[in-house]
PDB file of N, CA and C in Angstrom:
ATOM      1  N   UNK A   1      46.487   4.955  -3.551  1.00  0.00           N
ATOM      2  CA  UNK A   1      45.132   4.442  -3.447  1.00  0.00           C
ATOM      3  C   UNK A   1      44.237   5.199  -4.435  1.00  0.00           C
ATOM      4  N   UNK A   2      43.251   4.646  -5.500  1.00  0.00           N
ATOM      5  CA  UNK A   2      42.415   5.064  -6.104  1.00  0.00           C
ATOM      6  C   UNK A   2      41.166   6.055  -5.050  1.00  0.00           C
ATOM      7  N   UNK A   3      41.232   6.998  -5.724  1.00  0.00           N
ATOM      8  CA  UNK A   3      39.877   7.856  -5.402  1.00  0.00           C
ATOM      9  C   UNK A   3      38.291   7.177  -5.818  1.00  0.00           C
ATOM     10  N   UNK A   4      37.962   7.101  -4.788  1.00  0.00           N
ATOM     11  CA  UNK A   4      36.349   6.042  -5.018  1.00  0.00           C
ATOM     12  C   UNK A   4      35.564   7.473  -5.097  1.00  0.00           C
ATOM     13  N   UNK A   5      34.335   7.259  -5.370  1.00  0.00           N
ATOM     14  CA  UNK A   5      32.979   7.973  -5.652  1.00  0.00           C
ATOM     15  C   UNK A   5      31.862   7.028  -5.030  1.00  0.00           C
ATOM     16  N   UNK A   6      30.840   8.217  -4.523  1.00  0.00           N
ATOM     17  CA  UNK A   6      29.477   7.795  -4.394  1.00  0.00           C
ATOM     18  C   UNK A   6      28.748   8.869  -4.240  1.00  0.00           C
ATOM     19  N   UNK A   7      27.222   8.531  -3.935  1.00  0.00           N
ATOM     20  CA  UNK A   7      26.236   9.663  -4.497  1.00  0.00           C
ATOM     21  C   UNK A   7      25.749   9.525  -3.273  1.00  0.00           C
ATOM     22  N   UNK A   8      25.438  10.796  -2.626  1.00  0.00           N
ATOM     23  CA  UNK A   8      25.143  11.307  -1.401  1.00  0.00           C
ATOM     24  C   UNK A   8      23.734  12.141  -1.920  1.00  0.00           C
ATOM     25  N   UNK A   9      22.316  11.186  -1.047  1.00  0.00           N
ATOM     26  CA  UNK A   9      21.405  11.890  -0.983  1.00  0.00           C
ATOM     27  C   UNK A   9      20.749  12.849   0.029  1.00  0.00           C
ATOM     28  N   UNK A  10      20.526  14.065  -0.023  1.00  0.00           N
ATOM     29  CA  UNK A  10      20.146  15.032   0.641  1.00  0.00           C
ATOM     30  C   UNK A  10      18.698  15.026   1.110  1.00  0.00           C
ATOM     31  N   UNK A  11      18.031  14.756   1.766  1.00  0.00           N
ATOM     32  CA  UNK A  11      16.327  14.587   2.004  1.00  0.00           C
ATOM     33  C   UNK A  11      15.657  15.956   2.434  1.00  0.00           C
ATOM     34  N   UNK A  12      14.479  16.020   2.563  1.00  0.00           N
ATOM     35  CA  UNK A  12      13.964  17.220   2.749  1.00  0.00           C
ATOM     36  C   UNK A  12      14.044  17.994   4.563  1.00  0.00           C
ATOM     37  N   UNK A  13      14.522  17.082   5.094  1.00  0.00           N
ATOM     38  CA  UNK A  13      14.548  18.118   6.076  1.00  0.00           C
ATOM     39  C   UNK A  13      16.227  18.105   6.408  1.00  0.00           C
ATOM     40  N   UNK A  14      17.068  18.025   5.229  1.00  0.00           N
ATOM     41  CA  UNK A  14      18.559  18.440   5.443  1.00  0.00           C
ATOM     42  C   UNK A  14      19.360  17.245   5.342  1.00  0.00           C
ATOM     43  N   UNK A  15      19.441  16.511   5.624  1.00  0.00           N
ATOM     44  CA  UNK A  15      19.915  15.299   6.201  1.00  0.00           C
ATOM     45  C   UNK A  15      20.602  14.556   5.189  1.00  0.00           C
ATOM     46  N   UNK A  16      21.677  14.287   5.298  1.00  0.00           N
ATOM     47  CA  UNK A  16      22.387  13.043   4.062  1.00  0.00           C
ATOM     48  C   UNK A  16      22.901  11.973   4.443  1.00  0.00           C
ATOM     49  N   UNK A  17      22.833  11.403   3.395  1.00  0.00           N
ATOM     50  CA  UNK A  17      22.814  10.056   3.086  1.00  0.00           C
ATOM     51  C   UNK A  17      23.654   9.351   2.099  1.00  0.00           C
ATOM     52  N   UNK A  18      24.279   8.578   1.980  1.00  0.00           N
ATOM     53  CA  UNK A  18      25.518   7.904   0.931  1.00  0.00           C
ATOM     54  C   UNK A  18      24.942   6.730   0.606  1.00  0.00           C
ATOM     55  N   UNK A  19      24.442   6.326  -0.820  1.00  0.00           N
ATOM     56  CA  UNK A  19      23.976   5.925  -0.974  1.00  0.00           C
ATOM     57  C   UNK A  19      24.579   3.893  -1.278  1.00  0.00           C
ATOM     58  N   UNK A  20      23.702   3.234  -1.177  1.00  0.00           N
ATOM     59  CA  UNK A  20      24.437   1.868  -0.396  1.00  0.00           C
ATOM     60  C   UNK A  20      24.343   0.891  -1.912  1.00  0.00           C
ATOM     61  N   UNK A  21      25.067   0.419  -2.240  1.00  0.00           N
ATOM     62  CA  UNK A  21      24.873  -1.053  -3.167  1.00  0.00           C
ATOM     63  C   UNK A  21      23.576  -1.565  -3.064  1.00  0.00           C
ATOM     64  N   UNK A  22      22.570  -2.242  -3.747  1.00  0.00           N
ATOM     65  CA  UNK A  22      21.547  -2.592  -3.643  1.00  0.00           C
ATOM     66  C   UNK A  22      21.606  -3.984  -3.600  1.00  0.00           C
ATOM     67  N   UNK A  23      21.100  -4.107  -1.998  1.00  0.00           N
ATOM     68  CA  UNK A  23      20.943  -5.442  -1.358  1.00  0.00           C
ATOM     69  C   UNK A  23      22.327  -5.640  -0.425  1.00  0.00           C
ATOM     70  N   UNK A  24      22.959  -4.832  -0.502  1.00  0.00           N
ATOM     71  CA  UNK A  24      24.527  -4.435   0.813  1.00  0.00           C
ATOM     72  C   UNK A  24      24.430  -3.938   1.462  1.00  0.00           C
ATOM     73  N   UNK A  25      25.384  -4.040   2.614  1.00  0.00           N
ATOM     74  CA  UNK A  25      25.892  -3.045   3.429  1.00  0.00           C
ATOM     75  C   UNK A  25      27.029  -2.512   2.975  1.00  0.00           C
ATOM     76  N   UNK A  26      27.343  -1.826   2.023  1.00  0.00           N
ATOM     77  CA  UNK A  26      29.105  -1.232   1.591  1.00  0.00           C
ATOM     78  C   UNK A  26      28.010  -0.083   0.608  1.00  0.00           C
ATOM     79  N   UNK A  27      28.979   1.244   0.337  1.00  0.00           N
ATOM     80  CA  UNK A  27      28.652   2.256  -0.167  1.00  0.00           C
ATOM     81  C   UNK A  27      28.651   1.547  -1.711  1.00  0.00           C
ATOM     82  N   UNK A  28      27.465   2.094  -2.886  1.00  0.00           N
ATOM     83  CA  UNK A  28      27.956   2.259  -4.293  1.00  0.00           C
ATOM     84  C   UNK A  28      28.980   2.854  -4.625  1.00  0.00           C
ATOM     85  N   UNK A  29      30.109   2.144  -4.952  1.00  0.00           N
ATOM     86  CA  UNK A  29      30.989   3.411  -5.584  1.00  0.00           C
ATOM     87  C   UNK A  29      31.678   3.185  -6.837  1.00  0.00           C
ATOM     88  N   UNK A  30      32.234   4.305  -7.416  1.00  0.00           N
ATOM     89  CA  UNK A  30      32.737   4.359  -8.832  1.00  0.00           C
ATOM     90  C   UNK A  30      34.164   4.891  -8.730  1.00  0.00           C
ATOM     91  N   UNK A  31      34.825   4.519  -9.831  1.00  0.00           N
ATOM     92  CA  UNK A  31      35.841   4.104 -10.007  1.00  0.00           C
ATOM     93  C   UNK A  31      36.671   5.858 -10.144  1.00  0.00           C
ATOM     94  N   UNK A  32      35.345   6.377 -11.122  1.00  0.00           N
ATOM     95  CA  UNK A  32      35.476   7.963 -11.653  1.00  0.00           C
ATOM     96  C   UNK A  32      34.804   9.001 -11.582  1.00  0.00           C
ATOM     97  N   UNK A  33      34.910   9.979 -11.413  1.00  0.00           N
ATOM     98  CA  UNK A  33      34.060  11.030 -11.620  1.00  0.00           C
ATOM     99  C   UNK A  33      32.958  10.901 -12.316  1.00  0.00           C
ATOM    100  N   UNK A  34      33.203  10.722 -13.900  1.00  0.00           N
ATOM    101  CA  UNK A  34      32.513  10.477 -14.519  1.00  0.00           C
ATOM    102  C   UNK A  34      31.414   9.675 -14.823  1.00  0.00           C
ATOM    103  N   UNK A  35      31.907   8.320 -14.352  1.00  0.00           N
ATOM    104  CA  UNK A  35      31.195   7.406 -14.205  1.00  0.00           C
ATOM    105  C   UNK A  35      29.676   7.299 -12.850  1.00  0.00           C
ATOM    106  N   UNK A  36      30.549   7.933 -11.809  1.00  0.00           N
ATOM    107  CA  UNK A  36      29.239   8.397 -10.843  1.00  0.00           C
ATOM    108  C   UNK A  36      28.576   9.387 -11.391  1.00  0.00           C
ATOM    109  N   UNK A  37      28.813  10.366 -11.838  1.00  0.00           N
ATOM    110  CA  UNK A  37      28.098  11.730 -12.512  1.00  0.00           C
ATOM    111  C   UNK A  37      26.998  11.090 -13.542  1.00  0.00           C
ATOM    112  N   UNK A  38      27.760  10.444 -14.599  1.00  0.00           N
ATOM    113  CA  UNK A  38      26.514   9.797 -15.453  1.00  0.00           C
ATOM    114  C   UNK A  38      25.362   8.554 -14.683  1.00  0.00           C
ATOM    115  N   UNK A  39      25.529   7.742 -13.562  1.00  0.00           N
ATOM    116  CA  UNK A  39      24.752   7.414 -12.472  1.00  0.00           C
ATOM    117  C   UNK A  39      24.014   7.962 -12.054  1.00  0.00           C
ATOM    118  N   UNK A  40      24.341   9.081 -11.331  1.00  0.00           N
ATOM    119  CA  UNK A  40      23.243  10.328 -10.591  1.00  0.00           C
ATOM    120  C   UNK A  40      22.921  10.572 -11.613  1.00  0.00           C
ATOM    121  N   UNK A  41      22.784  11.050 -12.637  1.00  0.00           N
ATOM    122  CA  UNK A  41      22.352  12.054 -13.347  1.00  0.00           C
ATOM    123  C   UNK A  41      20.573  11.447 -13.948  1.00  0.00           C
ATOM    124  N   UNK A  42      20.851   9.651 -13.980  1.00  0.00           N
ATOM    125  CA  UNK A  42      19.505   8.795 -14.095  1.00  0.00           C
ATOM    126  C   UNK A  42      19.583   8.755 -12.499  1.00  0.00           C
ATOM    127  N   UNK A  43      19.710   8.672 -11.857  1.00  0.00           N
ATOM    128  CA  UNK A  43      19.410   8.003 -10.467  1.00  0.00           C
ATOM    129  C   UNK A  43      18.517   9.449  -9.895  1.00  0.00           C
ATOM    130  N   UNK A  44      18.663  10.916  -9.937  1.00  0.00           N
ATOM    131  CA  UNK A  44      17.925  11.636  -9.395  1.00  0.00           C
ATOM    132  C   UNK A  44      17.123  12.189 -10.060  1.00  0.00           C
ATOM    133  N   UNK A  45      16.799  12.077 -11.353  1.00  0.00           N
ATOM    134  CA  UNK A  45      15.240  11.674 -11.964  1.00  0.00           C
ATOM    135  C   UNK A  45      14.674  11.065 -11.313  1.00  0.00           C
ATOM    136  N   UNK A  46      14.967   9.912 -10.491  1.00  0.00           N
ATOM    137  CA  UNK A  46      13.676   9.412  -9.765  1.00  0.00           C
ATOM    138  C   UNK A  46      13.334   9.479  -8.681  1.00  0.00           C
ATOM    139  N   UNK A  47      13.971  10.602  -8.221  1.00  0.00           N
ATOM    140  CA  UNK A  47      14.248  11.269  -6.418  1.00  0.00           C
ATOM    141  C   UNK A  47      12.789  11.789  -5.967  1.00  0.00           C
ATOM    142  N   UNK A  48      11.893  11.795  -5.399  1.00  0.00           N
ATOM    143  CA  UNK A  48      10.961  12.687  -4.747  1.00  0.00           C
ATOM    144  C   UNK A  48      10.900  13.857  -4.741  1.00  0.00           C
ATOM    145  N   UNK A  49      10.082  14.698  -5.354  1.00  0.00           N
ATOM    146  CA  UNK A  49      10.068  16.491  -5.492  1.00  0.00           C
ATOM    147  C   UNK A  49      11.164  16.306  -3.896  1.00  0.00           C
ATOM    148  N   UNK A  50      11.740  17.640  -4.160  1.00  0.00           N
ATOM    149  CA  UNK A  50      12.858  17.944  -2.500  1.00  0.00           C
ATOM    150  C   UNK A  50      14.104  16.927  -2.218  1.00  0.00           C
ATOM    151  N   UNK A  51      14.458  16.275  -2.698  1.00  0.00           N
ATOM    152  CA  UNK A  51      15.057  15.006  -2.335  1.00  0.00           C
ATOM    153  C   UNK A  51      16.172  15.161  -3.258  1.00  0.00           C
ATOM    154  N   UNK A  52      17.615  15.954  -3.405  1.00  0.00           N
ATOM    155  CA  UNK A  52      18.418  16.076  -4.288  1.00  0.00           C
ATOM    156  C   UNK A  52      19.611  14.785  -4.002  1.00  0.00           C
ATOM    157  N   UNK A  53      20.584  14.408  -5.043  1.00  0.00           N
ATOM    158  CA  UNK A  53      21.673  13.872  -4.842  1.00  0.00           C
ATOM    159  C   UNK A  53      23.254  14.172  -5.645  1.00  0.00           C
ATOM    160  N   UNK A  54      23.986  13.959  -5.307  1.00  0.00           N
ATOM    161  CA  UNK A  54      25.375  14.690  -5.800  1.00  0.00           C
ATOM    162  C   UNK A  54      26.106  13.858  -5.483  1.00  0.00           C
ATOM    163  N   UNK A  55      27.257  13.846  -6.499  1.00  0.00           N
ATOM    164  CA  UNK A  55      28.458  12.515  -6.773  1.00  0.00           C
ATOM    165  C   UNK A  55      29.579  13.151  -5.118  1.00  0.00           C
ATOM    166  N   UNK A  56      29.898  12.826  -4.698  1.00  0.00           N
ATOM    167  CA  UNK A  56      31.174  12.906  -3.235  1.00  0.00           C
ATOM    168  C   UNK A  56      32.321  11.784  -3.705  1.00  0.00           C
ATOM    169  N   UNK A  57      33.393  12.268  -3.026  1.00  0.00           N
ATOM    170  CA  UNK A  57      34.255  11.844  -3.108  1.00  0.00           C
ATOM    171  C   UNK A  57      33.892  10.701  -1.851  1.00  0.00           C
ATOM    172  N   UNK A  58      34.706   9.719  -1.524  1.00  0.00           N
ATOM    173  CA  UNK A  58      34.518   8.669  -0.279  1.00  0.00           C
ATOM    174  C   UNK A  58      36.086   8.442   0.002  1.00  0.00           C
TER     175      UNK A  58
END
């Protein structure tokens, strides 16, 4: 079985979150490491001061 990816957001009072397809119910996920890494990397530029996110394995 392929190893999936997705980006797990952290909120300010601790709490995470895996972040969802937009307009789904099923996790975003990527195929590669890489490919989620370069995702987050624009996707938490636009996070809220406190509000971090990081690629996870699924």
């Amino acid at each position: 079985m392929t190893q999936k990816y997705g980006i797990q957001i952290t909120d300010n009072n601790g709490d995470t979150f895996v972040l969802l397809a937009q307009g789904k119910d099923r996790y975003q996920t990527f195929n590669s490491y890489a490919k989620a890494d370069d995702y987050n990397y624009e996707f938490e530029d636009g996070l809220p001061d406190g509000v971090t996110s990081a690629v996870v394995a699924l």
